[in-house]
C-alpha atoms as a PDB file:
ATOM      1  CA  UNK A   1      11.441 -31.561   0.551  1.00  0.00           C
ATOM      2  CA  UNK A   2      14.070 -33.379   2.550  1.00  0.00           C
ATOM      3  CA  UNK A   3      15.542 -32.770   5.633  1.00  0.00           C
ATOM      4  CA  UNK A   4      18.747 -32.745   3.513  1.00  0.00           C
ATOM      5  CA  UNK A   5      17.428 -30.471   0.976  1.00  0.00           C
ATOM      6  CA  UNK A   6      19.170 -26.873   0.963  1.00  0.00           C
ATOM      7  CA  UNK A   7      17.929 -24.378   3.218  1.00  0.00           C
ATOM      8  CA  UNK A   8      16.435 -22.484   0.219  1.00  0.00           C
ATOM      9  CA  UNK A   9      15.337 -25.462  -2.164  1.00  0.00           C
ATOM     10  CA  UNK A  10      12.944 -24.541  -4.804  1.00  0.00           C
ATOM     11  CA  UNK A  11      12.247 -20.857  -3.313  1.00  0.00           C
ATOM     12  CA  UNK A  12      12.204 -18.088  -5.733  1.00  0.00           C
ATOM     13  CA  UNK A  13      13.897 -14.850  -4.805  1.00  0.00           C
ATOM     14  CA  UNK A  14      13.392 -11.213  -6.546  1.00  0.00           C
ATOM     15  CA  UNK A  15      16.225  -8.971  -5.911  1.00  0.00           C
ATOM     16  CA  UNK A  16      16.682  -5.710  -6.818  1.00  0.00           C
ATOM     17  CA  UNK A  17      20.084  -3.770  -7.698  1.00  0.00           C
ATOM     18  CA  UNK A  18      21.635  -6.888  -7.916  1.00  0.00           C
ATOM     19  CA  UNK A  19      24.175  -7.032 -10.884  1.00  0.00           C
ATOM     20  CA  UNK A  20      27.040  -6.133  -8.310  1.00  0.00           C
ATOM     21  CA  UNK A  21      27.868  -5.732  -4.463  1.00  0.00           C
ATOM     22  CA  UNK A  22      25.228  -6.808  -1.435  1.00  0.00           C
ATOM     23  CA  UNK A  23      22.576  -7.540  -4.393  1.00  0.00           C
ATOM     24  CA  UNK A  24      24.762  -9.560  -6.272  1.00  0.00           C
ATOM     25  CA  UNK A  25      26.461 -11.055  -3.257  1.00  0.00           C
ATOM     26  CA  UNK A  26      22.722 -11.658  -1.301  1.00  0.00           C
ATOM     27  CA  UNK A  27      21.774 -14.015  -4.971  1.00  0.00           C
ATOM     28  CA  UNK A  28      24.747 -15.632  -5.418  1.00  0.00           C
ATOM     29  CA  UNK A  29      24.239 -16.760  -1.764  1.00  0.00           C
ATOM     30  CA  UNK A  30      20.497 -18.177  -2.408  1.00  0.00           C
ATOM     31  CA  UNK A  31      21.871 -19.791  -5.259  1.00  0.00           C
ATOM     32  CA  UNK A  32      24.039 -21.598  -3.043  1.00  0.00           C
ATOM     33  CA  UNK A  33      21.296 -22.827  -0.826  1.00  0.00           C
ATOM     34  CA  UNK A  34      19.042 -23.594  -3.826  1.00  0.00           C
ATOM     35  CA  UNK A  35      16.732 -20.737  -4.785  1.00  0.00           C
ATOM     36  CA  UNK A  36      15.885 -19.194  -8.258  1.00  0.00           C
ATOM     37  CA  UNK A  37      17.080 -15.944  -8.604  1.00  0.00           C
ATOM     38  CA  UNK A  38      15.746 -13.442 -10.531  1.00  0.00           C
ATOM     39  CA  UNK A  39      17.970 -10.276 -10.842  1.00  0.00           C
ATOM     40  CA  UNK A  40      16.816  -6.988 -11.592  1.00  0.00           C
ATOM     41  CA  UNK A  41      19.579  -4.154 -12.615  1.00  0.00           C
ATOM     42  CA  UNK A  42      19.524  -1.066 -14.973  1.00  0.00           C
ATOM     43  CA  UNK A  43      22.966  -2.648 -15.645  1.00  0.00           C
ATOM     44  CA  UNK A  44      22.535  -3.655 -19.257  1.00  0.00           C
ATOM     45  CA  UNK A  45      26.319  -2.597 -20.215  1.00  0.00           C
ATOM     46  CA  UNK A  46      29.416  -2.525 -18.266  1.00  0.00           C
ATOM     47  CA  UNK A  47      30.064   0.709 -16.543  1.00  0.00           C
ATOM     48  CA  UNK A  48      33.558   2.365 -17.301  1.00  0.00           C
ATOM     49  CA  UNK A  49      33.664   2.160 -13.270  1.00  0.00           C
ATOM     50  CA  UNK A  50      31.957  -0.475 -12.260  1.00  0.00           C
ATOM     51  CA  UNK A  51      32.551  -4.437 -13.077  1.00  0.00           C
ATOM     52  CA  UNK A  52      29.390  -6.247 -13.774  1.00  0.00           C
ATOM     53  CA  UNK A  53      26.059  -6.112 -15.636  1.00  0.00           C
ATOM     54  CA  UNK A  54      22.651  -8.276 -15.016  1.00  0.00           C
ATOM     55  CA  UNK A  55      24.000 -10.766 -17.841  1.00  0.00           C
ATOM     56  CA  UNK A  56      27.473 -11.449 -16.393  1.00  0.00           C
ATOM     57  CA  UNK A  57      25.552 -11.848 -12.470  1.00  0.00           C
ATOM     58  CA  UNK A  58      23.550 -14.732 -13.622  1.00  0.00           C
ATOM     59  CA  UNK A  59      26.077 -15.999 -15.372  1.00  0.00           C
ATOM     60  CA  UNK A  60      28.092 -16.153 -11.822  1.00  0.00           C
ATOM     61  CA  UNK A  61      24.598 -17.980 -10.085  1.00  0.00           C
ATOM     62  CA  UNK A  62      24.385 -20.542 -13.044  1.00  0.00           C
ATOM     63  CA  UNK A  63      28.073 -21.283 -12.349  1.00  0.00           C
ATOM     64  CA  UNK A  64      27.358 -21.326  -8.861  1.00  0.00           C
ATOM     65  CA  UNK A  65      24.711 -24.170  -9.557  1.00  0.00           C
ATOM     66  CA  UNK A  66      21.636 -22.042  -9.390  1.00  0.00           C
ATOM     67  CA  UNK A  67      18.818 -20.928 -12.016  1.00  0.00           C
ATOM     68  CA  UNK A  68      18.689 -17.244 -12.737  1.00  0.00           C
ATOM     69  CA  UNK A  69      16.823 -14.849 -15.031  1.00  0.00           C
ATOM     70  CA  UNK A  70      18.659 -12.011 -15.328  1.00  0.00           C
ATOM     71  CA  UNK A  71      16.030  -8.503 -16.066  1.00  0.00           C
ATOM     72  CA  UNK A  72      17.239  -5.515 -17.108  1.00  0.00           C
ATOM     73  CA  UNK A  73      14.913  -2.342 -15.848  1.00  0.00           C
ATOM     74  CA  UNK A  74      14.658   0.381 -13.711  1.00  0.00           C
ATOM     75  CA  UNK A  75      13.200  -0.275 -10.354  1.00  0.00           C
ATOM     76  CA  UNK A  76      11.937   2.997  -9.954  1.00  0.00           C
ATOM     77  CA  UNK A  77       9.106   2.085 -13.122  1.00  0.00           C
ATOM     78  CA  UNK A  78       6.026   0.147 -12.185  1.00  0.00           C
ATOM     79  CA  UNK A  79       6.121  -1.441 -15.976  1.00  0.00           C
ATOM     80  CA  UNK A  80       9.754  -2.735 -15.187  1.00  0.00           C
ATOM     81  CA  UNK A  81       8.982  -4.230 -11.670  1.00  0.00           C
ATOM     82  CA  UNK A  82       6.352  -5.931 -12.833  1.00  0.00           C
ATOM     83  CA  UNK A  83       8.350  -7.536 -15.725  1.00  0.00           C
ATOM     84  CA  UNK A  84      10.381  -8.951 -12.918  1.00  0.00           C
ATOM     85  CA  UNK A  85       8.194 -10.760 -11.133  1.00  0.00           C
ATOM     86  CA  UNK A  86       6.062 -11.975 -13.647  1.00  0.00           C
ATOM     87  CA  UNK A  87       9.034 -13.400 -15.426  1.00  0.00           C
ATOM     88  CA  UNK A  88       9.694 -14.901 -11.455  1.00  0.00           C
ATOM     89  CA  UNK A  89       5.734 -15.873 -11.575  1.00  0.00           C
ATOM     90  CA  UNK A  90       6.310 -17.867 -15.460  1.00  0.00           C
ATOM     91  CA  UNK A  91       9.875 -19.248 -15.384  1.00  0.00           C
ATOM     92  CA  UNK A  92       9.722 -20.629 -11.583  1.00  0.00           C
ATOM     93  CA  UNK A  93       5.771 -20.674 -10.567  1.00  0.00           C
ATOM     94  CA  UNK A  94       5.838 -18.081  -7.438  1.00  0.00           C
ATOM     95  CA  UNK A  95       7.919 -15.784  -5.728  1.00  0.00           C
ATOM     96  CA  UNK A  96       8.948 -16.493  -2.107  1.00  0.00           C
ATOM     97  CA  UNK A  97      11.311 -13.814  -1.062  1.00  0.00           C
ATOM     98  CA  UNK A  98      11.580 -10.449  -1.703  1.00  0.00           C
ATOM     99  CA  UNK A  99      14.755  -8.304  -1.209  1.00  0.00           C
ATOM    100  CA  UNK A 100      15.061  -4.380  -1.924  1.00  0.00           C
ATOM    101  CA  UNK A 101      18.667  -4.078  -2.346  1.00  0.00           C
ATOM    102  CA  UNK A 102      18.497  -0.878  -5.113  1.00  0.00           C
ATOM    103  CA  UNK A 103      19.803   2.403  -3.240  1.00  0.00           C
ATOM    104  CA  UNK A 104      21.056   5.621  -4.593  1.00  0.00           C
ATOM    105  CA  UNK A 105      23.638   7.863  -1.719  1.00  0.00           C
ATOM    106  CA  UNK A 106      24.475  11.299  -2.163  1.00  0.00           C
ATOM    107  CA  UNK A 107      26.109  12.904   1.380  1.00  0.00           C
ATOM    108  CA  UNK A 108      26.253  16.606   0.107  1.00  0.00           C
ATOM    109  CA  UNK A 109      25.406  19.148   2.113  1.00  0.00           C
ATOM    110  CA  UNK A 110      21.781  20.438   1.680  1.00  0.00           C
ATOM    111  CA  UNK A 111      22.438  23.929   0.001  1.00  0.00           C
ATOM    112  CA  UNK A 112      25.130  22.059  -1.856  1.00  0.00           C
ATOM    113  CA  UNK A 113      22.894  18.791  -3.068  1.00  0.00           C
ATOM    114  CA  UNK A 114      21.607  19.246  -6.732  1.00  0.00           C
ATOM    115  CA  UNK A 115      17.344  18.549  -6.383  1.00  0.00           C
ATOM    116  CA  UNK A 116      17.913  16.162  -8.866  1.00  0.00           C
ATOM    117  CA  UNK A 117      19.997  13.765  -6.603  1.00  0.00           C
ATOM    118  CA  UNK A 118      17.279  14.457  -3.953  1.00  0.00           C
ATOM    119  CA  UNK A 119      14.855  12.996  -6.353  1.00  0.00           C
ATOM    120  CA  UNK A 120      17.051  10.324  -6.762  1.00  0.00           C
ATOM    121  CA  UNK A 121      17.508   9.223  -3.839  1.00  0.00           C
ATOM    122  CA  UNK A 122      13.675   9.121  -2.859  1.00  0.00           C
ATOM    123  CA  UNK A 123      12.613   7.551  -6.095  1.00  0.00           C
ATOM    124  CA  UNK A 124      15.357   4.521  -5.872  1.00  0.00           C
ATOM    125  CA  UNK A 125      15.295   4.448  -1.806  1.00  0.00           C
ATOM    126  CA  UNK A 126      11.438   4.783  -1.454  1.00  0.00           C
ATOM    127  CA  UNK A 127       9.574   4.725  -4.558  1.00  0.00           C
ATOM    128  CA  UNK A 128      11.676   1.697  -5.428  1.00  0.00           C
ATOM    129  CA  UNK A 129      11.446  -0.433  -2.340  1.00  0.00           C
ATOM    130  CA  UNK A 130       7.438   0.440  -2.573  1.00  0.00           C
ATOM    131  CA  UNK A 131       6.972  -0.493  -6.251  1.00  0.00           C
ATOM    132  CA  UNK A 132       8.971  -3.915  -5.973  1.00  0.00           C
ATOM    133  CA  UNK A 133       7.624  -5.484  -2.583  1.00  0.00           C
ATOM    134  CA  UNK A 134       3.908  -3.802  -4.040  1.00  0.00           C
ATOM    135  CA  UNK A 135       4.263  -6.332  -7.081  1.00  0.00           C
ATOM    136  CA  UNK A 136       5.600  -9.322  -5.077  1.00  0.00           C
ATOM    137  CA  UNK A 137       2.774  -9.542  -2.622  1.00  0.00           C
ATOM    138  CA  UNK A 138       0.049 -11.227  -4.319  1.00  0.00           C
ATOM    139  CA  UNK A 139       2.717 -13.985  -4.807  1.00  0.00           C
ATOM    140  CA  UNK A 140       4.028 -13.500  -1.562  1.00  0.00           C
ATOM    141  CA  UNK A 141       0.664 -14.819   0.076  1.00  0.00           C
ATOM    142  CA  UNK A 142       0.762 -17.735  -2.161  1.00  0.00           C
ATOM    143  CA  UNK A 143       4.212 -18.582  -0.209  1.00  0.00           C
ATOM    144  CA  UNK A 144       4.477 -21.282   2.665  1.00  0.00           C
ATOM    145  CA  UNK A 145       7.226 -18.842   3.921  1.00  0.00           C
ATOM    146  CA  UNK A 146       7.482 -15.553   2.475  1.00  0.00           C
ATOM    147  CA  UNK A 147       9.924 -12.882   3.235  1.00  0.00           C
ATOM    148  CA  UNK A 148      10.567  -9.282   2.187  1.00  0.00           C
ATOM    149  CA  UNK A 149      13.912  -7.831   3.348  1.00  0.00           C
ATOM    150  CA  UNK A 150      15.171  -4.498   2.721  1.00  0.00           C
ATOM    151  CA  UNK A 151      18.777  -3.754   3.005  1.00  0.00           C
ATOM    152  CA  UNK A 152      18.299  -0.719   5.197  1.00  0.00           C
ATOM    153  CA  UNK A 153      18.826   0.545   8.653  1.00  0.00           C
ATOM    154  CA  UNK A 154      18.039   1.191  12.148  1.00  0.00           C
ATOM    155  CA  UNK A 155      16.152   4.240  12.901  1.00  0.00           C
ATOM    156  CA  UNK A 156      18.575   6.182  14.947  1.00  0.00           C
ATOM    157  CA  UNK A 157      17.410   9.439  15.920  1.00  0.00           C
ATOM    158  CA  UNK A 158      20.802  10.742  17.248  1.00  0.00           C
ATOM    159  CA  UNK A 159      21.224  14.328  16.183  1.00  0.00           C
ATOM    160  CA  UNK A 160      24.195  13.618  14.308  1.00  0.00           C
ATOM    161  CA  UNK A 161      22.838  10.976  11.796  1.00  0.00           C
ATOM    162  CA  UNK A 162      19.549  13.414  11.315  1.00  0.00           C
ATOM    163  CA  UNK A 163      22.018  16.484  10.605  1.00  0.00           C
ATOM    164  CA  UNK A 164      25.409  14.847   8.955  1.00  0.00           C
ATOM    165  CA  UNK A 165      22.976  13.867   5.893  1.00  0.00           C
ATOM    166  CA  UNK A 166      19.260  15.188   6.465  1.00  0.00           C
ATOM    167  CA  UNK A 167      18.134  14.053   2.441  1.00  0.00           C
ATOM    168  CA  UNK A 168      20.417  10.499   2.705  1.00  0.00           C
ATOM    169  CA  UNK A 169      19.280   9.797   6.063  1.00  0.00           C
ATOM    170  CA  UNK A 170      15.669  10.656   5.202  1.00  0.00           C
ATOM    171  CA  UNK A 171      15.567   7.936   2.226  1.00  0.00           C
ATOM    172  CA  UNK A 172      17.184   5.517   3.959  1.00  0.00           C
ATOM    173  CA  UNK A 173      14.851   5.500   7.208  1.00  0.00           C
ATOM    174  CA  UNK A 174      11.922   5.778   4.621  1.00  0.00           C
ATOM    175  CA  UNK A 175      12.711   2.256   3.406  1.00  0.00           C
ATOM    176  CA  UNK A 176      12.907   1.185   6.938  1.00  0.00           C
ATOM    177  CA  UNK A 177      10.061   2.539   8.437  1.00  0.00           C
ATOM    178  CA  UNK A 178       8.257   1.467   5.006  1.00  0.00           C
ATOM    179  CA  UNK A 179       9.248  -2.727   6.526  1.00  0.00           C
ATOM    180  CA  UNK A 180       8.281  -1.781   9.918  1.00  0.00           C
ATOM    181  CA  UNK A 181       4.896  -0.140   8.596  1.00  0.00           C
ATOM    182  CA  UNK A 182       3.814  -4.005   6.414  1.00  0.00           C
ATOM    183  CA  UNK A 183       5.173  -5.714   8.883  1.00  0.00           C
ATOM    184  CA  UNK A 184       2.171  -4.631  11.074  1.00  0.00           C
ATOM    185  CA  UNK A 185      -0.091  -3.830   7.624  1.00  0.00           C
ATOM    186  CA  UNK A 186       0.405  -7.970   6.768  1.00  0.00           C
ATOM    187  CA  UNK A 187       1.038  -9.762   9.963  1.00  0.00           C
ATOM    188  CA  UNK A 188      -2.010 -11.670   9.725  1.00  0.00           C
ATOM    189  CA  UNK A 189      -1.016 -12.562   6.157  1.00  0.00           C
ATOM    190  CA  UNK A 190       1.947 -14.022   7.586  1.00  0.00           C
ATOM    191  CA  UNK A 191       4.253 -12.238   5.634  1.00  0.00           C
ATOM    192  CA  UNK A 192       7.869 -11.568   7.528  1.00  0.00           C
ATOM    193  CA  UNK A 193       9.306  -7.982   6.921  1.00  0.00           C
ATOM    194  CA  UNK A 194      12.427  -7.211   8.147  1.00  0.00           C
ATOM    195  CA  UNK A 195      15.823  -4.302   7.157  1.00  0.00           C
ATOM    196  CA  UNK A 196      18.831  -6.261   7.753  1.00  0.00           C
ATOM    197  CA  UNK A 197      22.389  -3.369   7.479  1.00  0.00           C
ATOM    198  CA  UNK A 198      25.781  -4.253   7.800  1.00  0.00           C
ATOM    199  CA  UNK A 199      27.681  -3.440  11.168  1.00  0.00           C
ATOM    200  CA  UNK A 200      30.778  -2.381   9.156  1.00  0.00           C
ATOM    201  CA  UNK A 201      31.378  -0.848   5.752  1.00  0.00           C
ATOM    202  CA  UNK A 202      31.483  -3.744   3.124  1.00  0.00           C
ATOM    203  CA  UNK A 203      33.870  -3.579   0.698  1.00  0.00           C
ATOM    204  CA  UNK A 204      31.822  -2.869  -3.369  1.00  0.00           C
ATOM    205  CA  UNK A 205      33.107  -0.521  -5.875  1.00  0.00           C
ATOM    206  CA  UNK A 206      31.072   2.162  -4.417  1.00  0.00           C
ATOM    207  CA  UNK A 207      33.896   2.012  -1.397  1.00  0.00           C
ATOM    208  CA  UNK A 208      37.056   1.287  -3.425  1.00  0.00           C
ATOM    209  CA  UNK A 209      36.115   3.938  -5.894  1.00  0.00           C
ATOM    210  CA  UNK A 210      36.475   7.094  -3.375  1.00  0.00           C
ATOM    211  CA  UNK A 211      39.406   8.619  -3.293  1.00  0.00           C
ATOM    212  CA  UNK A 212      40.714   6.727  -0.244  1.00  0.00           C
ATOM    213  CA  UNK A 213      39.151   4.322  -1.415  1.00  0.00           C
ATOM    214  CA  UNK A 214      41.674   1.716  -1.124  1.00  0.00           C
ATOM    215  CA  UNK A 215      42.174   2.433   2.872  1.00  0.00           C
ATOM    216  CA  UNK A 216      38.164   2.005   3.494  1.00  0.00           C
ATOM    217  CA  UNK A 217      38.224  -1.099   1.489  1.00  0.00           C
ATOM    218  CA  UNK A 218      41.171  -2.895   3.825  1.00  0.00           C
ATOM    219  CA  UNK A 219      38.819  -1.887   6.493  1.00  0.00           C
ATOM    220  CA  UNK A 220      35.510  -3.057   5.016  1.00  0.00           C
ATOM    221  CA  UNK A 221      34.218  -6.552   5.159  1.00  0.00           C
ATOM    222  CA  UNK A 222      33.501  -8.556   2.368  1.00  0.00           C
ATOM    223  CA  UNK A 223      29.467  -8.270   0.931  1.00  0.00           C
ATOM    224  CA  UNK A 224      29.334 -11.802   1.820  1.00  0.00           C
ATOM    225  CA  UNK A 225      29.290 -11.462   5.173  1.00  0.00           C
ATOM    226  CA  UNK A 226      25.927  -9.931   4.109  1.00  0.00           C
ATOM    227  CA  UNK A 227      24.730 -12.250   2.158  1.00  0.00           C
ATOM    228  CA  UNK A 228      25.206 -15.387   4.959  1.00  0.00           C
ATOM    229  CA  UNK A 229      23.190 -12.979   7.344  1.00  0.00           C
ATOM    230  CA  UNK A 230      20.144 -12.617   4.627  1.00  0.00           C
ATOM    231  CA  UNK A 231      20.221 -16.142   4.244  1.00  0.00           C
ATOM    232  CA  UNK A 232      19.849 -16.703   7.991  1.00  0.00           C
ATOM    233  CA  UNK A 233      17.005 -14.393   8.442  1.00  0.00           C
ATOM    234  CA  UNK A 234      15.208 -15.629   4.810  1.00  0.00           C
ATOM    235  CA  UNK A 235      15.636 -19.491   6.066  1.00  0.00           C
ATOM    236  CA  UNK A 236      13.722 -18.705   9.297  1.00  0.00           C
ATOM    237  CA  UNK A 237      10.340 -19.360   9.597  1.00  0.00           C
ATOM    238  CA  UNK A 238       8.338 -16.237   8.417  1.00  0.00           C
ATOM    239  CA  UNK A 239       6.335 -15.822  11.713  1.00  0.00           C
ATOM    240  CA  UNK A 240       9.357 -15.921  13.867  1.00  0.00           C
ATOM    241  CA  UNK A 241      11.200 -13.298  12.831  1.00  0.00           C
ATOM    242  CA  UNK A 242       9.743  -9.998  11.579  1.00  0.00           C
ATOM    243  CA  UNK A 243       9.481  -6.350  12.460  1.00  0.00           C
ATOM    244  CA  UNK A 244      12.879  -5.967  13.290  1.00  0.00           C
ATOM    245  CA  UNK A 245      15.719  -4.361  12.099  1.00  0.00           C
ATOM    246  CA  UNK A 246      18.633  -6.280  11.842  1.00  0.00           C
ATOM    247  CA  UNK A 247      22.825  -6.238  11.899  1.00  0.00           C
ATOM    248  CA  UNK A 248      24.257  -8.541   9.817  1.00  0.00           C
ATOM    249  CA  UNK A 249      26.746  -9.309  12.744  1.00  0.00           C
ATOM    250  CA  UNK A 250      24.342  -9.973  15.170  1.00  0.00           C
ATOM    251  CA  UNK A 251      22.455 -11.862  12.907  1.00  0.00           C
ATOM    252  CA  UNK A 252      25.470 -14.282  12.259  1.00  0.00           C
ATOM    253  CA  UNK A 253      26.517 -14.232  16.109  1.00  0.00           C
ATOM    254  CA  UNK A 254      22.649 -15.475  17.540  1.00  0.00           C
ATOM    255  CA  UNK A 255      23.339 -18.325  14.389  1.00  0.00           C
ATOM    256  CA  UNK A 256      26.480 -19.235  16.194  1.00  0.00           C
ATOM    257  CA  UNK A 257      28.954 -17.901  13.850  1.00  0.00           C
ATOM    258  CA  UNK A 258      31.681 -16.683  16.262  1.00  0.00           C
ATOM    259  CA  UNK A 259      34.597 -16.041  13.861  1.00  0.00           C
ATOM    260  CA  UNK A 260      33.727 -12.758  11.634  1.00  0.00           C
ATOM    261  CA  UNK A 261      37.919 -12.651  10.611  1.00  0.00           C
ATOM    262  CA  UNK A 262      36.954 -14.549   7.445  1.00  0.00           C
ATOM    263  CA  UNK A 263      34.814 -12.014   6.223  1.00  0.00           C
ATOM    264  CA  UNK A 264      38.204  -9.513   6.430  1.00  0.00           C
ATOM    265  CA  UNK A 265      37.703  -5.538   7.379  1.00  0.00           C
ATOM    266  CA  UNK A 266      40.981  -6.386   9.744  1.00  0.00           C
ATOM    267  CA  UNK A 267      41.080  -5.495  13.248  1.00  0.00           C
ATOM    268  CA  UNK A 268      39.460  -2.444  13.449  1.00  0.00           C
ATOM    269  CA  UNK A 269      36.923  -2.243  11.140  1.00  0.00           C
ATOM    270  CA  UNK A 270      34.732   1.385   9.932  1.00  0.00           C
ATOM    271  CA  UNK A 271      31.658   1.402  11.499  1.00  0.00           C
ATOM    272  CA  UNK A 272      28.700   1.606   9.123  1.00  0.00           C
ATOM    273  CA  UNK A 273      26.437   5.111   8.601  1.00  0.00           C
ATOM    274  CA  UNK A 274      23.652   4.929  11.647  1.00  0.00           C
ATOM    275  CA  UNK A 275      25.557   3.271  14.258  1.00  0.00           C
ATOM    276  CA  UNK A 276      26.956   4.737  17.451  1.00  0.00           C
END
């Protein structure tokens, strides 16, 4: 590869959720710097709700430049994840980075929160985030610099985060304490593991679609300022970076980006779920 080459040339990304939002916005970025994508979203058909399917997302990254293979399926079935990255294994030899993007909220109370969202929530947050970076890593230590990130947060014990959500807060921190965990289980492997969560809330139809939703989303930030942080931490060497768990704005402000205005949220952006 040339020095010129993009910082992603030729690397092969898995990403999961990613037919809209931080998924979407996290692939469309690779693309940019020259990885494969492949995309994997339940997302089959337009939601009445939500813009976007898997079809019309690599339809953006081919436009963009990039390769994609676009896989519909449910990250929360084995048979479905591996689909994914076998298609990742046969249409661009390898996969190289891994990124658990799928996530499921519900903020009820808990005498108020229907099991079944419970379930949800564990399955997607956990049981998802397990199955996908389960089927990546035999590929993963074929890579000259693989990566797993998870798009999840710091583990803030403050009373108010474990009470204000005990079920959201639980799934969430599961995912993160599942990167901490391999990053120690596979640090002779080489393998970087790292969560990577946004500073403020990022403006995706899950935000513009609550009832104030158009107030949160003039004080959101756009899901690329996301994605340029992910690409940051996935261009890194593997064994210099891992174990941690990142802010996108931090990320962005050790690479020297100074200016976050560009990325919108105005001048007093919300401050994201499990920060003080």
């Amino acid at each position: 590869m040339s020095d010129n080459a993009p910082a992603l040339a030729d690397r092969t990304l898995v990403v999961s959720g990613a037919s809209r939002g931080i998924g979407l916005a996290i692939a469309l970025g690779a693309a940019r710097h020259g990885a494969n994508v492949v995309l994997l979203a339940k997302t089959a058909e337009p939601h009445p709700k939500l813009k976007g399917t898997v079809f019309t997302a690599a339809e953006e990254i081919e436009a963009a430049g990039g390769k994609a293979a676009a896989v519909v399926g449910d990250v929360r079935k084995e048979e479905d994840v591996a689909r994914a990255v076998e298609i990742a294994v046969e249409r661009f030899g390898g996969v190289d980075i891994c990124v658990n993007n799928a996530s499921a909220i519900a903020t009820e109370p808990t005498d108020r929160l229907p099991a079944k969202k419970f379930d949800l929530m564990a399955d997607i947050n956990i049981r998802g985030t397990f199955l996908l970076t389960k089927a990546c890593l035999p590929h993963l230590r074929e890579s000259a610099n693989p990566h797993v990130l998870t798009i999840a947060p710091p583990i803030n014990l403050n009373p108010y985060w474990l009470g204000v959500h005990p079920e959201y807060t639980l799934s969430k921190y599961g995912m993160s304490l599942l990167s901490l965990g391999w990053a120690e289980e596979f640090k002779d492997a080489g393998i970087a593991f790292n969560c990577l969560w946004p500073q403020t809330y990022i403006a995706t139809a899950a935000v513009e679609n609550l009832a104030d939703g158009d107030e949160l989303a003039s004080r959101s930030r756009s899901p690329e300022i996301m994605a340029d942080a992910a690409i940051a931490i996935v261009s890194r060497p593997a064994r210099e970076i891992t174990a941690q768990c990142l802010i996108d704005a931090d990320v962005l402000t050790a690479a020297g980006v100074t200016d976050l205005s560009r990325y919108g949220g105005g001048a007093d952006p919300i401050l994201d779920l499990f920060l003080d």
